[in-house]
Protein backbone atom coordinates (compact mmCIF):
# COMPACT_ATOMS: atom_id res chain seq x y z
CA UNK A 1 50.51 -10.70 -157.52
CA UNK A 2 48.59 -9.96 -154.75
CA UNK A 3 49.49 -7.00 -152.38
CA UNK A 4 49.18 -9.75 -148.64
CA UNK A 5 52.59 -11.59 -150.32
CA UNK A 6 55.76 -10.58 -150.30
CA UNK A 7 58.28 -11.90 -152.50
CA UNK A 8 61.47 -13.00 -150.61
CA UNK A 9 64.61 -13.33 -152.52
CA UNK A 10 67.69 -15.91 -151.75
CA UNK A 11 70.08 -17.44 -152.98
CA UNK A 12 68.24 -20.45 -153.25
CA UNK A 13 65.33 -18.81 -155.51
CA UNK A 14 62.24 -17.13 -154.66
CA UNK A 15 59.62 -17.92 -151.53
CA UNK A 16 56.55 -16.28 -151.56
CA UNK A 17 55.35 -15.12 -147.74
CA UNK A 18 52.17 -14.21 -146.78
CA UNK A 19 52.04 -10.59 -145.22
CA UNK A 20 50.29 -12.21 -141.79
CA UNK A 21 53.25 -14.80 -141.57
CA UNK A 22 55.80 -11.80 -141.93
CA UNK A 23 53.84 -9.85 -138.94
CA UNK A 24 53.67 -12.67 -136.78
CA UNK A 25 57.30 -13.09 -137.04
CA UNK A 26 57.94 -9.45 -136.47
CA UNK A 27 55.37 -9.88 -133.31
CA UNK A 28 57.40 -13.16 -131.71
CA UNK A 29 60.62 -11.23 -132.78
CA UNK A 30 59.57 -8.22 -130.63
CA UNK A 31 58.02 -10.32 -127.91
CA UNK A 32 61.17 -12.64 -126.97
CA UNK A 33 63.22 -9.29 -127.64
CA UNK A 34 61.18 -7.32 -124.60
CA UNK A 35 60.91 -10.67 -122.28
CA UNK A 36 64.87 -10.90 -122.79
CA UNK A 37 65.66 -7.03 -122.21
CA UNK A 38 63.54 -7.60 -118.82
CA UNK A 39 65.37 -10.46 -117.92
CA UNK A 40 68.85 -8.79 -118.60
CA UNK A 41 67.66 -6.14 -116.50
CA UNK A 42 66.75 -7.96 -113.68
CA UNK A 43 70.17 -10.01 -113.99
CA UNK A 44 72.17 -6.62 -113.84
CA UNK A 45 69.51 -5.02 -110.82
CA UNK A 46 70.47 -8.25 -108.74
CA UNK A 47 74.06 -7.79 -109.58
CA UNK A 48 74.62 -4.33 -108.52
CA UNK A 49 72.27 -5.27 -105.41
CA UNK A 50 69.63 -3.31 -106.16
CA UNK A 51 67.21 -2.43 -103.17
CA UNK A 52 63.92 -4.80 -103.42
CA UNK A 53 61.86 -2.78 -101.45
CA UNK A 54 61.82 -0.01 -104.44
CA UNK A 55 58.64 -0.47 -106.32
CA UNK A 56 59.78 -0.33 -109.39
CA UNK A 57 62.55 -2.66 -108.50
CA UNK A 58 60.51 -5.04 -106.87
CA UNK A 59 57.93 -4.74 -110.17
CA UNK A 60 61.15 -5.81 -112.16
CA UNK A 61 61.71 -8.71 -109.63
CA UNK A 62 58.06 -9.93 -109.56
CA UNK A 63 57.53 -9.99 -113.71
CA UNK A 64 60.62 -12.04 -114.07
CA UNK A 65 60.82 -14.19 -111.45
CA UNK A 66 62.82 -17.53 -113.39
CA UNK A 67 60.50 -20.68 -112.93
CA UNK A 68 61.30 -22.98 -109.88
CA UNK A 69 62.82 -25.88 -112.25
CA UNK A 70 65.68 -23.05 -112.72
CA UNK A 71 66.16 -22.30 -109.14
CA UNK A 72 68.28 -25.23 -108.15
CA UNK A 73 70.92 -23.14 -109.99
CA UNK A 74 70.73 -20.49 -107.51
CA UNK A 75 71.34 -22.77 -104.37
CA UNK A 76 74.16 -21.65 -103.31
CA UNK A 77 73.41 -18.16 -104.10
CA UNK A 78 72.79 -15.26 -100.70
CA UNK A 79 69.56 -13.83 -100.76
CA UNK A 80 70.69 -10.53 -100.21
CA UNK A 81 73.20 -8.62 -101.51
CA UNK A 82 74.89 -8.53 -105.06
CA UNK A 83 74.23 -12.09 -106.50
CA UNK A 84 74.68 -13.42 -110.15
CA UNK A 85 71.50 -15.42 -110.84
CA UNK A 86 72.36 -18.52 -112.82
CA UNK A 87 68.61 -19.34 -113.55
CA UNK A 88 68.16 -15.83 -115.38
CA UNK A 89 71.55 -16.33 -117.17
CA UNK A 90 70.14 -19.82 -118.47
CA UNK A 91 66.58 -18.49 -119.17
CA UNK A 92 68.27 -15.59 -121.61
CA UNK A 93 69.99 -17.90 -122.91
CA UNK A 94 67.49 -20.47 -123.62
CA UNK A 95 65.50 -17.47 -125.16
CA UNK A 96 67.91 -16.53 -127.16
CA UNK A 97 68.62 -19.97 -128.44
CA UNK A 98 65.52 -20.67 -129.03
CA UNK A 99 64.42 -17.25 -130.86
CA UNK A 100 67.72 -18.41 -133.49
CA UNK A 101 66.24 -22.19 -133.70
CA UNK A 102 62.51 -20.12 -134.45
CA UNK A 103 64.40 -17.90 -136.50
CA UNK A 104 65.99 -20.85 -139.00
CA UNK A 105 63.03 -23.16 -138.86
CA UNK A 106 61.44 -20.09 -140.85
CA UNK A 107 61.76 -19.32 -144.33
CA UNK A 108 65.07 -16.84 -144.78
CA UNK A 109 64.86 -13.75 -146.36
């Protein structure tokens, strides 16, 4: 057998993975991992009312702004102050969902 597949054992039997497919699921893994972590930061920032004219804060603010199809969750929502963003509570969890559809629509280990 060749050293580029891996042998993955289940239940069902064996599946035989190329290495690349393993690392590209390891990459997308990592990827919707970091993009989540971001947006759970900027979720807790905006809840504790963090200042937006800090650079790093704003930085956080600018990379994960939600997209405008989101924002008619946030309507009601001051622009100031401590807010819970509703848009970056769906977007995590749309991530998350769809890393775990991603995830099964894979072959398991």
């Amino acid at each position: 057998m060749s050293a580029a597949i891996r042998a993955i054992h289940t239940s069902e039997g064996s599946h035989f993975v190329h290495q690349n497919v393993l690392h590209v699921r390891r990459m997308v893994a990592y990827l919707v991992g970091g993009i989540t972590a971001l947006l759970l930061a900027r979720l807790v920032l905006r809840l504790v009312a963090a200042r937006p004219d800090n650079p790093i804060f704003a930085g956080v603010f600018a990379i994960t702004t939600p997209p405008r199809a989101l924002a008619a969750l946030d309507a009601g929502q001051p622009y100031f102050g401590a807010v819970l963003e509703f848009s970056t509570l769906a977007l995590i969890v749309l991530l998350v969902f769809a890393a775990l559809v991603l995830r099964r629509l894979g072959p398991s280990r």
